[in-house]
Protein backbone atom coordinates (compact mmCIF):
# COMPACT_ATOMS: atom_id res chain seq x y z
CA UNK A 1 107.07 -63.08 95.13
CA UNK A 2 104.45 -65.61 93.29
CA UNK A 3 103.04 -66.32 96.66
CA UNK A 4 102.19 -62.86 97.39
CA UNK A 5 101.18 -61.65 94.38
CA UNK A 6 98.34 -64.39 94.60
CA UNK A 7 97.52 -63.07 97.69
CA UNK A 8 96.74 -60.03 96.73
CA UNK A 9 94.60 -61.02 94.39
CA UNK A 10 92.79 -63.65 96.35
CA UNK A 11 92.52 -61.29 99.09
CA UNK A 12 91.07 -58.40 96.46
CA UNK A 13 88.88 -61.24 94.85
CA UNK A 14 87.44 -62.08 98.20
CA UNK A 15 87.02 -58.58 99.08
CA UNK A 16 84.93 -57.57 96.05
CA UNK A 17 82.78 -60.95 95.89
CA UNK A 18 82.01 -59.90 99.86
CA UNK A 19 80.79 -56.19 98.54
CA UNK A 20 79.03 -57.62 95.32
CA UNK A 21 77.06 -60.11 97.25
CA UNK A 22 76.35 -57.67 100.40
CA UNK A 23 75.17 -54.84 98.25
CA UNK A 24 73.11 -57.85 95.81
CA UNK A 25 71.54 -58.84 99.14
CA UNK A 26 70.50 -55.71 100.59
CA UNK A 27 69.28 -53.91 97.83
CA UNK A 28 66.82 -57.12 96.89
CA UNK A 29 65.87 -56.66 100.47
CA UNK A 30 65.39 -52.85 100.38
CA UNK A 31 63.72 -52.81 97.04
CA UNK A 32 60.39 -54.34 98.68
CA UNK A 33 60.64 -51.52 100.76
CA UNK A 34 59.12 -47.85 100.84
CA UNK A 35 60.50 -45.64 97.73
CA UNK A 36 62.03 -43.45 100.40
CA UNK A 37 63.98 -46.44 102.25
CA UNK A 38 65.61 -46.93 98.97
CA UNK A 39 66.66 -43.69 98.59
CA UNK A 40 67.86 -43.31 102.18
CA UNK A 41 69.10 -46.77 102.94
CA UNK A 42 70.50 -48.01 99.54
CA UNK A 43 70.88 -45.74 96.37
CA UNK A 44 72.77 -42.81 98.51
CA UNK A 45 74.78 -45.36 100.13
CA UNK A 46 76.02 -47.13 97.20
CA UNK A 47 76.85 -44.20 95.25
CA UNK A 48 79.10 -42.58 98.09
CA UNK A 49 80.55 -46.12 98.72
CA UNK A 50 81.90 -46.46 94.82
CA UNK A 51 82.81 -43.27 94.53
CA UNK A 52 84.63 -43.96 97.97
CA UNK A 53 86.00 -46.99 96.56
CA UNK A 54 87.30 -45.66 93.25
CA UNK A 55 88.90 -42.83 95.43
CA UNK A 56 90.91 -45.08 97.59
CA UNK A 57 91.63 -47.07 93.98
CA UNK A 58 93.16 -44.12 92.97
CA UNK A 59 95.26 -43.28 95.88
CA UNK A 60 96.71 -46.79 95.95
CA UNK A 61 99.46 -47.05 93.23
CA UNK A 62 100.68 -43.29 94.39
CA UNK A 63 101.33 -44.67 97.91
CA UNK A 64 103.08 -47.39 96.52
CA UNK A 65 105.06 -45.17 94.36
CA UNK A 66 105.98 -43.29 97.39
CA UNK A 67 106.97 -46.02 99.36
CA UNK A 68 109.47 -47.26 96.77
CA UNK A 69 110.67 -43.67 96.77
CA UNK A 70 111.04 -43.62 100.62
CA UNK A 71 113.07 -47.65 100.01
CA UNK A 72 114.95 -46.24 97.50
CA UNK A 73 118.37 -46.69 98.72
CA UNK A 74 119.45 -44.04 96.03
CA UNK A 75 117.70 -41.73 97.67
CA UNK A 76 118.86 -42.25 101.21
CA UNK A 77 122.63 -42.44 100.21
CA UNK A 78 122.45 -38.93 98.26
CA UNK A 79 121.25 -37.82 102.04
CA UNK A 80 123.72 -39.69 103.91
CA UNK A 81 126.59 -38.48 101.65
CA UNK A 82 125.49 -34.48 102.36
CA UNK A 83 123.09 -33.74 99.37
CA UNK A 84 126.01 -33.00 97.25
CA UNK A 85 124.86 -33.62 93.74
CA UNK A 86 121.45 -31.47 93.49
CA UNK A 87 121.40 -32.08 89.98
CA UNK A 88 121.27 -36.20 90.49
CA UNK A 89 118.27 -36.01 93.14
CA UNK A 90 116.41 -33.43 90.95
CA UNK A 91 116.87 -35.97 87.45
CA UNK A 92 115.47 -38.59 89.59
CA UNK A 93 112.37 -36.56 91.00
CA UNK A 94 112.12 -36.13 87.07
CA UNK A 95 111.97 -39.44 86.25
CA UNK A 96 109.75 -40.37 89.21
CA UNK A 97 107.42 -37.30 87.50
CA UNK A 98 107.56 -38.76 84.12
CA UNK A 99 107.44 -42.72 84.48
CA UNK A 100 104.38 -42.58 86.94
CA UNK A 101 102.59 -39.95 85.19
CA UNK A 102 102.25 -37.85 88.39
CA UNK A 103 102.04 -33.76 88.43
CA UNK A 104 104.97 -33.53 90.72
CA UNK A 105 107.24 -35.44 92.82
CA UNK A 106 109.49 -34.14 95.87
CA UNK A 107 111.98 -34.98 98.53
CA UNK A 108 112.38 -32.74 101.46
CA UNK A 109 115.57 -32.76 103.77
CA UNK A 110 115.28 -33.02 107.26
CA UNK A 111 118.96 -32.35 108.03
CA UNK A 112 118.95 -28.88 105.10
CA UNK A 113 115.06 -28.15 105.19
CA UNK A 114 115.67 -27.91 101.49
CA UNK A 115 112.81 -28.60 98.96
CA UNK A 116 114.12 -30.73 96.33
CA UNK A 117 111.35 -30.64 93.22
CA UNK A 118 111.76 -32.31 90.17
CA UNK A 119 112.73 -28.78 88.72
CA UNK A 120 115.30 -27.75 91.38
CA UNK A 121 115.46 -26.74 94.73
CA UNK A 122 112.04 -24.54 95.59
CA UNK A 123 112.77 -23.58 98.80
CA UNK A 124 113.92 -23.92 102.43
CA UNK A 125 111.33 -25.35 104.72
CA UNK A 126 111.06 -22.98 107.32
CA UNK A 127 108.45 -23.94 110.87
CA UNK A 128 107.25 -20.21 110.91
CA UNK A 129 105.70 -21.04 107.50
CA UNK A 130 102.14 -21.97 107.47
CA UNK A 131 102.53 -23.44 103.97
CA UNK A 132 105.16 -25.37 105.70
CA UNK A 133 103.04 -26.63 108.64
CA UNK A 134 102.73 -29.96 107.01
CA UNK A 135 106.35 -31.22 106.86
CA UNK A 136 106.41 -30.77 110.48
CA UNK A 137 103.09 -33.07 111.13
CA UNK A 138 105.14 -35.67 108.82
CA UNK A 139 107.99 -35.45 110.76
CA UNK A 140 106.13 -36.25 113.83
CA UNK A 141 103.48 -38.80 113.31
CA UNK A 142 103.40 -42.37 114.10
CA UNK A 143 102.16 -43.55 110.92
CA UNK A 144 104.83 -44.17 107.20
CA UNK A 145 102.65 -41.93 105.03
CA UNK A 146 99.70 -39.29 104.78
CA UNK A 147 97.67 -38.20 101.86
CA UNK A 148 96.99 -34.51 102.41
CA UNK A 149 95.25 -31.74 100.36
CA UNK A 150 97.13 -28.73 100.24
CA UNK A 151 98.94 -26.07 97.79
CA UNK A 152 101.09 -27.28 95.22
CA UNK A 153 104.45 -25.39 96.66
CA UNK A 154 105.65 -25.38 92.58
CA UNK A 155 102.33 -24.20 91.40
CA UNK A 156 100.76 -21.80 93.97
CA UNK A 157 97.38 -21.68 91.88
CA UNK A 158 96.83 -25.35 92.15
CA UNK A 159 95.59 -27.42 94.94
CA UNK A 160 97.21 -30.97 95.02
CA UNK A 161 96.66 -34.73 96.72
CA UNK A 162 99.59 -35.25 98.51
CA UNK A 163 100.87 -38.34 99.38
CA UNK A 164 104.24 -37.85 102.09
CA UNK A 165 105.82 -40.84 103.29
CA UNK A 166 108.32 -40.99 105.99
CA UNK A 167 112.13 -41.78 104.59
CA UNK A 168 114.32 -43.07 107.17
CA UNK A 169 118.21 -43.93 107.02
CA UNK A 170 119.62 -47.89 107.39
CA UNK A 171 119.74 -47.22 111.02
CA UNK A 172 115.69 -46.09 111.62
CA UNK A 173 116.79 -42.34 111.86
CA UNK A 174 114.26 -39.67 110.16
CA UNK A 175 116.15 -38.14 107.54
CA UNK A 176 113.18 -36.57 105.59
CA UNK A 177 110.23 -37.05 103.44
CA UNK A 178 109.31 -37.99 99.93
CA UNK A 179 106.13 -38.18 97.76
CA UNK A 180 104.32 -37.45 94.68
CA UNK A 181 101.20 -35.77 93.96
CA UNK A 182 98.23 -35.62 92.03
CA UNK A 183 95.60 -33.51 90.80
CA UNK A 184 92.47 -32.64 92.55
CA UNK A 185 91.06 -32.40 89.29
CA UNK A 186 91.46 -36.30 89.16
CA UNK A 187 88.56 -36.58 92.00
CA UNK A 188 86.28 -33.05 90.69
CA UNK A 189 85.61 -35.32 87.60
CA UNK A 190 85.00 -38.49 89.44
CA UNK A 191 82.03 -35.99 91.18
CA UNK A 192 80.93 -34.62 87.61
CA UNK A 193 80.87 -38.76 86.37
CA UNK A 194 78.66 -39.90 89.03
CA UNK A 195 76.37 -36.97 89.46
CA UNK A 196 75.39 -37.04 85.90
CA UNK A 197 74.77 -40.89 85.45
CA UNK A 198 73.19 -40.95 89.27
CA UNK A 199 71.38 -37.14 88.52
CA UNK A 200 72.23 -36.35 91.94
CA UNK A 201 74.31 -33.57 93.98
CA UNK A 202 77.48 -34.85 94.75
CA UNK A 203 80.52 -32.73 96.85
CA UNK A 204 82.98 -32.51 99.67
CA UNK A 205 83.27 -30.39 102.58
CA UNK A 206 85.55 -30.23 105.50
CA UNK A 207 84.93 -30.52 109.04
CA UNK A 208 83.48 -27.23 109.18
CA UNK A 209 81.24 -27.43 106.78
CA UNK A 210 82.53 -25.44 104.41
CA UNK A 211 82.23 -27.14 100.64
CA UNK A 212 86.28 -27.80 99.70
CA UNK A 213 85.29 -29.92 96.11
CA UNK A 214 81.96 -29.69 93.59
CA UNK A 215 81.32 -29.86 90.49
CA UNK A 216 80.69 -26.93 88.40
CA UNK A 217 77.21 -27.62 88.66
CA UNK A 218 76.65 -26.54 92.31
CA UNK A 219 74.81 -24.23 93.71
CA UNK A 220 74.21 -22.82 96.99
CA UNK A 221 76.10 -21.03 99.96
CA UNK A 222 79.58 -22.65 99.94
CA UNK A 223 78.93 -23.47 103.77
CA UNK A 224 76.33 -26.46 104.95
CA UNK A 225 75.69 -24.35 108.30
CA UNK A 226 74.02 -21.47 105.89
CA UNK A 227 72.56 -23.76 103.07
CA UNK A 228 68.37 -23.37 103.14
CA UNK A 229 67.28 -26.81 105.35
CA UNK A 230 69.91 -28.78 105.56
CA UNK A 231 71.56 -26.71 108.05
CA UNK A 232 69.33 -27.54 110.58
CA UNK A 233 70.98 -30.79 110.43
CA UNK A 234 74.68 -29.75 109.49
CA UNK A 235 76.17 -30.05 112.97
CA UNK A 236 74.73 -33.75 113.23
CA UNK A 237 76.21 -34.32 109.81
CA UNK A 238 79.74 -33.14 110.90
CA UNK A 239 79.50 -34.80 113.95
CA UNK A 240 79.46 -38.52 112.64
CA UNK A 241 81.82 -40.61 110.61
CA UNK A 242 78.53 -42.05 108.30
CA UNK A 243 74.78 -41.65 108.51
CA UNK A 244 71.46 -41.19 106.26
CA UNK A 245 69.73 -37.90 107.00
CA UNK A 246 66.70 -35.73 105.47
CA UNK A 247 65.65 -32.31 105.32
CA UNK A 248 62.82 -30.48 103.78
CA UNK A 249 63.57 -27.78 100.98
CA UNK A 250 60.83 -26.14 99.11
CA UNK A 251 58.34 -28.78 99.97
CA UNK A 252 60.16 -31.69 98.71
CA UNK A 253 61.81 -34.20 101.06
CA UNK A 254 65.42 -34.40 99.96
CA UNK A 255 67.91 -37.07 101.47
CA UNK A 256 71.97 -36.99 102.70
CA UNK A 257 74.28 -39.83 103.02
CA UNK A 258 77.42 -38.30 104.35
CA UNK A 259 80.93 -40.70 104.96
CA UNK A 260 84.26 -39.50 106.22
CA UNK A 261 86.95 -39.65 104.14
CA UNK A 262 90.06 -40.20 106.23
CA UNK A 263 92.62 -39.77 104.04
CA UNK A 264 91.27 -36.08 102.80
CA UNK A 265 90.06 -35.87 106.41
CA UNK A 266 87.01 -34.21 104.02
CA UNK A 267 82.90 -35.38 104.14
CA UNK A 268 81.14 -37.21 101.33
CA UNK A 269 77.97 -35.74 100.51
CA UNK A 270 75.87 -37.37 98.36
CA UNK A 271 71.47 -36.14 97.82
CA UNK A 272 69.34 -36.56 96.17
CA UNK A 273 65.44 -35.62 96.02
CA UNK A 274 62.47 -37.73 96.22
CA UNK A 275 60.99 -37.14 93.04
CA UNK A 276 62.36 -40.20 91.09
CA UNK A 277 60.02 -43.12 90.59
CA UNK A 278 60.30 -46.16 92.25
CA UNK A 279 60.72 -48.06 88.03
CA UNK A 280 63.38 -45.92 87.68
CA UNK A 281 65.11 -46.69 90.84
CA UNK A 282 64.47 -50.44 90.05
CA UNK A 283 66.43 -50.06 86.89
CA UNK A 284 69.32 -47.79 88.91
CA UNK A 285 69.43 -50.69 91.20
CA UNK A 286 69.77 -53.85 88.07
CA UNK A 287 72.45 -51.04 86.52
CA UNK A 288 74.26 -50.71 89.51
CA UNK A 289 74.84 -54.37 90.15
CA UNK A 290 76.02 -54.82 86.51
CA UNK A 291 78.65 -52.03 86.96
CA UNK A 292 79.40 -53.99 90.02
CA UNK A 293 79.94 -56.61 87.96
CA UNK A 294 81.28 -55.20 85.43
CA UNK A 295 83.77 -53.42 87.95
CA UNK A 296 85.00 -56.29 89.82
CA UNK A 297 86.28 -58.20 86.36
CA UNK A 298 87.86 -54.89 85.43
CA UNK A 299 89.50 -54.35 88.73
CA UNK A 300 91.00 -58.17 89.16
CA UNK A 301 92.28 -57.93 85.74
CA UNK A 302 93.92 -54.41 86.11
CA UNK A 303 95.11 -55.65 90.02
CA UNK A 304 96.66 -58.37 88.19
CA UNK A 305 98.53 -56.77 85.71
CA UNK A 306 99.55 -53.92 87.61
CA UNK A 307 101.69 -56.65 90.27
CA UNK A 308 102.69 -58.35 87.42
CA UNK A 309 103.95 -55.16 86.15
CA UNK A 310 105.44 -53.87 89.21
CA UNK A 311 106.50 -57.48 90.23
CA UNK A 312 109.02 -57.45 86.87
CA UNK A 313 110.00 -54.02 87.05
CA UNK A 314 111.52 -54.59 90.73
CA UNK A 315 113.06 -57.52 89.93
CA UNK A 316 114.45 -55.25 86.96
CA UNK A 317 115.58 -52.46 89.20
CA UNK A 318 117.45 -54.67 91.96
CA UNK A 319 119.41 -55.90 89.43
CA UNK A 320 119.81 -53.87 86.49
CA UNK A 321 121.42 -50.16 85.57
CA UNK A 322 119.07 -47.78 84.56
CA UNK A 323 121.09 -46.00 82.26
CA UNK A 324 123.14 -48.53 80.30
CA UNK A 325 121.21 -51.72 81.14
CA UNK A 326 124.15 -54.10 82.73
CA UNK A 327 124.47 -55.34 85.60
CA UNK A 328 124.44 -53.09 89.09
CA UNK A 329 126.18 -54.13 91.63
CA UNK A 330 123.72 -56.29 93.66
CA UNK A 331 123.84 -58.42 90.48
CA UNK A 332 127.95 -58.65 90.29
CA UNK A 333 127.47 -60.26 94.01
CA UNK A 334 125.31 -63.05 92.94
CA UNK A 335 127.64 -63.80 89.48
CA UNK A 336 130.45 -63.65 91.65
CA UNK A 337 129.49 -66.17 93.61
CA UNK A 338 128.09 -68.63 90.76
CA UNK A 339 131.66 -67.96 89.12
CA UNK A 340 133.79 -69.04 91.67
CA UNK A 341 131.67 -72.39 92.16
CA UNK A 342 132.40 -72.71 88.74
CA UNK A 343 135.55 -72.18 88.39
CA UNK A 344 136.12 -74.71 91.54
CA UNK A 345 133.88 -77.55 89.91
CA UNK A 346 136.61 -76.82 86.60
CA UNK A 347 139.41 -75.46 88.07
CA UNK A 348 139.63 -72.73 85.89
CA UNK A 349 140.78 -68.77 86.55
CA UNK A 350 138.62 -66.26 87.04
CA UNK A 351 140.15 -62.71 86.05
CA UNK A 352 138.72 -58.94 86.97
CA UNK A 353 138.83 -55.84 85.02
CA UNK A 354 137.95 -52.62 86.48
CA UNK A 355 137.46 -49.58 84.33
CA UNK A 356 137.45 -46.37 84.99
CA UNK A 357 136.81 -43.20 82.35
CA UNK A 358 139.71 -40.67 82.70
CA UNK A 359 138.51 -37.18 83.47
CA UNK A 360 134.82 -37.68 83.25
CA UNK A 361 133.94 -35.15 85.46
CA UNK A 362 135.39 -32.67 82.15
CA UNK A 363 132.74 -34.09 80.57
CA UNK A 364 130.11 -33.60 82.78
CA UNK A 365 130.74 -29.95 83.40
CA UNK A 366 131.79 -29.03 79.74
CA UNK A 367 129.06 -30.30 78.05
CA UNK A 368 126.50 -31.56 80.76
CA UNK A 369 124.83 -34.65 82.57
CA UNK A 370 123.03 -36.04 79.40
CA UNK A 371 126.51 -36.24 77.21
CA UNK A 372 128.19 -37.79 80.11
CA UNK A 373 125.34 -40.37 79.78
CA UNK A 374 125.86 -40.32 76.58
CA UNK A 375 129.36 -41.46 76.80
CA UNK A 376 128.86 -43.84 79.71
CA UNK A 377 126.50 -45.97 77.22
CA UNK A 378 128.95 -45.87 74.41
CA UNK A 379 131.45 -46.46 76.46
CA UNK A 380 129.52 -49.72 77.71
CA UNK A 381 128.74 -50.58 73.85
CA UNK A 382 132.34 -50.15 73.07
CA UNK A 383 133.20 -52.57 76.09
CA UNK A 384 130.69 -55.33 75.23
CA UNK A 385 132.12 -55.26 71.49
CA UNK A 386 135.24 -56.71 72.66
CA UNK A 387 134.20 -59.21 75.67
CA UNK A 388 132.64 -63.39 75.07
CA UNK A 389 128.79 -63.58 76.13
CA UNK A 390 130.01 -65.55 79.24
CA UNK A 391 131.66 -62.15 80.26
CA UNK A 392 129.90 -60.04 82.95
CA UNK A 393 130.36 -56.72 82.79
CA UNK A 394 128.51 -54.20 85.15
CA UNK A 395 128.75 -50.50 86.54
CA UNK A 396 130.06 -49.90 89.60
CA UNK A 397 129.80 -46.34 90.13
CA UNK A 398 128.98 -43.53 88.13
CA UNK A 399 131.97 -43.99 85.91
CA UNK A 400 133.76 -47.18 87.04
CA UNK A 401 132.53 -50.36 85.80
CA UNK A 402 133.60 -53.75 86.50
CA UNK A 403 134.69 -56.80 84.30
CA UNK A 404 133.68 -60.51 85.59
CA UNK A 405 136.14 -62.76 82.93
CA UNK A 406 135.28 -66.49 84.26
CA UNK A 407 137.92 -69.03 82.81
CA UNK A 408 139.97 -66.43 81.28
CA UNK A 409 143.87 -66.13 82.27
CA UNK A 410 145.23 -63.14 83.27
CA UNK A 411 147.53 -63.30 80.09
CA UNK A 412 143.90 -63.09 77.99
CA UNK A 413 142.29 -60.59 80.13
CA UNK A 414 145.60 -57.82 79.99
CA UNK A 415 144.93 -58.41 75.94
CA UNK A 416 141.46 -58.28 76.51
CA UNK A 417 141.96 -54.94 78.78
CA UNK A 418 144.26 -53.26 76.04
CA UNK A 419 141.66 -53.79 73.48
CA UNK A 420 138.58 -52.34 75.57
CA UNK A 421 141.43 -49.69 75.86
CA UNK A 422 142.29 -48.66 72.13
CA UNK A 423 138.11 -49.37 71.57
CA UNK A 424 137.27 -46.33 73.99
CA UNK A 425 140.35 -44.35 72.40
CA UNK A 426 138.84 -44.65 68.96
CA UNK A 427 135.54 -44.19 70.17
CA UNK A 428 134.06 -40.51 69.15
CA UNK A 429 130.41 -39.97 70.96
CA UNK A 430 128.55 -37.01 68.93
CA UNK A 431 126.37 -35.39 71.14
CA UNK A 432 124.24 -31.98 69.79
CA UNK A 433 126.78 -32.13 67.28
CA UNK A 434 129.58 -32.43 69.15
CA UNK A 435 132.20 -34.94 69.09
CA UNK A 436 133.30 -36.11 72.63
CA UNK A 437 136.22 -38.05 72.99
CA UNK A 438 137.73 -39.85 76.52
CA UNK A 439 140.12 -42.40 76.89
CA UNK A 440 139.92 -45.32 79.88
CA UNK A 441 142.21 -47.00 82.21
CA UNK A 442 141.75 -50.19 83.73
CA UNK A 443 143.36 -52.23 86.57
CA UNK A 444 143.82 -56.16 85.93
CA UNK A 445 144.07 -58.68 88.55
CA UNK A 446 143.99 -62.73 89.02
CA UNK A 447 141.41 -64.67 91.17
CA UNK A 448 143.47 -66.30 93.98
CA UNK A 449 142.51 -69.79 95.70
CA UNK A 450 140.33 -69.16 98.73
CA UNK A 451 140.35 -65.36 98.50
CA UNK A 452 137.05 -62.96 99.33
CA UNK A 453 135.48 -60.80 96.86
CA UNK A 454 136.47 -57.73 98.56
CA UNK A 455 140.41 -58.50 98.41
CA UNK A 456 140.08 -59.28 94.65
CA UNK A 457 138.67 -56.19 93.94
CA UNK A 458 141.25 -54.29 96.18
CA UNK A 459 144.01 -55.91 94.35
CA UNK A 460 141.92 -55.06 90.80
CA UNK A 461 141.68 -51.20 92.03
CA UNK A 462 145.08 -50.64 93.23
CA UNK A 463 145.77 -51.71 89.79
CA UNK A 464 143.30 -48.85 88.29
CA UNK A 465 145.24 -46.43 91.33
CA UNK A 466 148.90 -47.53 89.15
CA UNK A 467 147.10 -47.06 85.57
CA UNK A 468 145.85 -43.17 86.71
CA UNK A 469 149.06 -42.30 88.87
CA UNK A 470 151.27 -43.41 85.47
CA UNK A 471 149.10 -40.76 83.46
CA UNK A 472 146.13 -42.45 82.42
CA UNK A 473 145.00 -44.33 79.51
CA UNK A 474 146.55 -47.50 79.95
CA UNK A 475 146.46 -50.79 81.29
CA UNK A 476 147.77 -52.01 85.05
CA UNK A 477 147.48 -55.44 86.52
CA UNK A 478 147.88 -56.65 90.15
CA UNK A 479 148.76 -60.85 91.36
């Protein structure tokens, strides 16, 4: 993980010392040129090419967002086990929503069609729907993601950056698509930023011409094809990927650098008018290239910290519950396995607990999802009071957790079991002023010599299957 964090960052270092000293080179070059070669060649140029660059900086941590949504194996085993639990997909679209600061977050079901929003189910996607149209261009192109401006299907008054990545099952099968989104606000005041430190007319338009994003300073037909001179040049403009063009307006000589945005699939427009003098555009040029400056330090240090950050926060998620902070199962696999070569280096037992809360589902739909949390983490406190630090314990499914007891006898861990037991009997959870109350049972085996993981923790749950059949809130064991 060290190694490619620093790659990243040598990579992005390299990167930005390549623009710094390309753009230092050419505009010490240009600047011995003609006022209007500046204008044309270099001060357009630059401007569209930071404002390009701060767009793509922007779209870069919601595509990675996306893609952990689309790895997220949560995610494709609510689809694979038949959407059942709305409520569980919508709390997590939530907490995608909250966590990454985005203005929504959705997963839609290729096997239902169903919208799935952080605030419920919005809809069924439907092919006759033009609002629809773009699920179905997900669905079929090559590429894992696209960032797409379009209507904000929760907020029909509000146009929205999408970014839709592919999700596909264990297999490679298309089984939807996931994404967040953010607000094309975000880039209108990127525009207003730049056109009042650069005093110069900054917008988008599509491929027709017709201006889709300005600031609220613009003026003029909303359609290059109509706009006073520059429309004798619009279809040359909207022909090209990039290019420097001029037009006359009202006797002055005004210049266009235009650059395709791919990922809006929109045109940067950037002008400006020749009036400026050629001091001024001196100092533009020694303020740009102390931005640039400025810029790249800012940008290394943020790329740093925001691996760093994402670096420890994976390694936080692949092995760590969300809710009560113990180990998930990936982690019982590795402890497991450092257990039992301990135990064989000092031949001592190894014992298993599993625990499961009786009639949690009661809970759930009596007094909702956030007391059954509730009582899942007091449950867990309860638990930890009782067991030694060497202990492991860790959930293993939404109510079912799982003890780890290295060099413990199965005579300690019944004792061990019955007082986790009476703990979660006395326990009382208050929740909106409410007092909750469950009770546990648990199913106790012994390690044996040479056995797997999986037929321990058979043996451990048939035990749990005894303690439920025999009415619940006690304690089974299994040799």
């Amino acid at each position: 993980m060290w190694t490619k964090k620093l790659r990243i960052v040598l990579a992005l270092t390299a990167l930005l010392v390549a623009g710094f000293a390309t753009t230092s080179v050419v505009s010490y070059i240009v600047a011995h040129d003609s006022l209007s070669e500046q204008i044309a060649e270099t001060t357009l140029p630059l401007t569209s090419d930071n404002i390009y660059s701060e767009i793509q900086q922007d779209l870069l941590r919601p595509i990675f967002i996306s893609s952990l949504m689309a790895q997220d194996t949560f995610v494709r085993d609510w689809v694979m086990s038949g959407e059942k639990d709305v409520a569980s997909i919508t709390r997590y679209l939530s907490e995608i929503q909250k966590q990454y600061g985005t203005i929504t977050s959705f997963f839609v079901s290729e096997e239902t069609r169903k919208y799935y929003h952080s605030s419920g189910v919005l809809k069924t996607i439907k092919e006759e729907d033009p609002l629809d149209k773009w699920y179905f261009k997900v669905k079929n192109m090559r590429d894992d993601y696209e960032v797409n401006v379009d209507i904000d299907t929760a907020d029909k008054q509000s146009m929205v950056i999408f970014i839709n990545y592919r999700v596909y099952d264990y297999s490679g099968r298309y089984i939807g698509a996931t994404g967040v989104g953010l607000a094309v606000d975000a880039v209108k005041k990127l525009i207003e930023t730049y056109q009042q430190r650069y005093g110069r007319k900054v917008y988008f338009t599509d491929r027709q011409g017709v201006v889709a994003l300005n600031s609220t300073g613009y003026t003029g037909e909303k359609n290059i094809h109509e706009r006073q001179g520059i429309k004798k040049i619009a279809t040359q403009i909207l022909s090209s990927p990039s290019g420097s063009y001029t037009y006359q307006n009202k006797g002055h000589t005004v210049y266009v650098n235009s650059r395709l945005v791919p990922e809006f699939d929109w045109y940067l427009l950037v002008e400006q008018q020749d009036d400026p003098g050629e001091t001024r555009i001196l100092n533009t040029l020694l303020s740009n290239l102390l931005i640039s400056l400025f810029i790249t330090g800012i940008v290394l240090l943020l790329a740093n910290l925001t691996i760093s950050s994402y670096q420890n926060r994976l390694e936080e998620m692949a092995t760590t519950d969300q809710l009560t902070g113990i180990a998930n199962r990936h982690m019982f696999d590795m402890l497991f396995g450092h257990a039992l070569k301990s135990a064989k280096r000092h031949e001592g037992p190894i014992s298993a607990i599993i625990l499961d809360i009786d009639h949690f589902k009661y809970v759930n739909d009596t007094y909702g999802h956030a007391a059954g949390d509730a009582v899942i983490q007091r449950v867990v406190g309860a638990a930890k009071e009782q067991i030694r630090e060497s202990y492991t314990i860790c959930r293993w499914g939404g109510e079912e957790f799982l003890l780890l007891l290295p060099d413990c006898n199965l005579d300690h861990a019944l004792k061990l079991a019955e007082n986790i037991r009476d703990a979660i009997l006395k326990l009382v959870v208050n929740f909106e002023d409410k007092d909750i109350s469950v009770t546990a049972s648990l199913g106790v085996t012994l390690y044996r010599d040479e056995e797997s993981q999986i037929e321990l923790l058979k043996r451990a749950d048939s035990a749990l299957y005894e303690a439920k059949k025999s009415g619940r809130n006690r304690v089974e064991f299994k040799i």
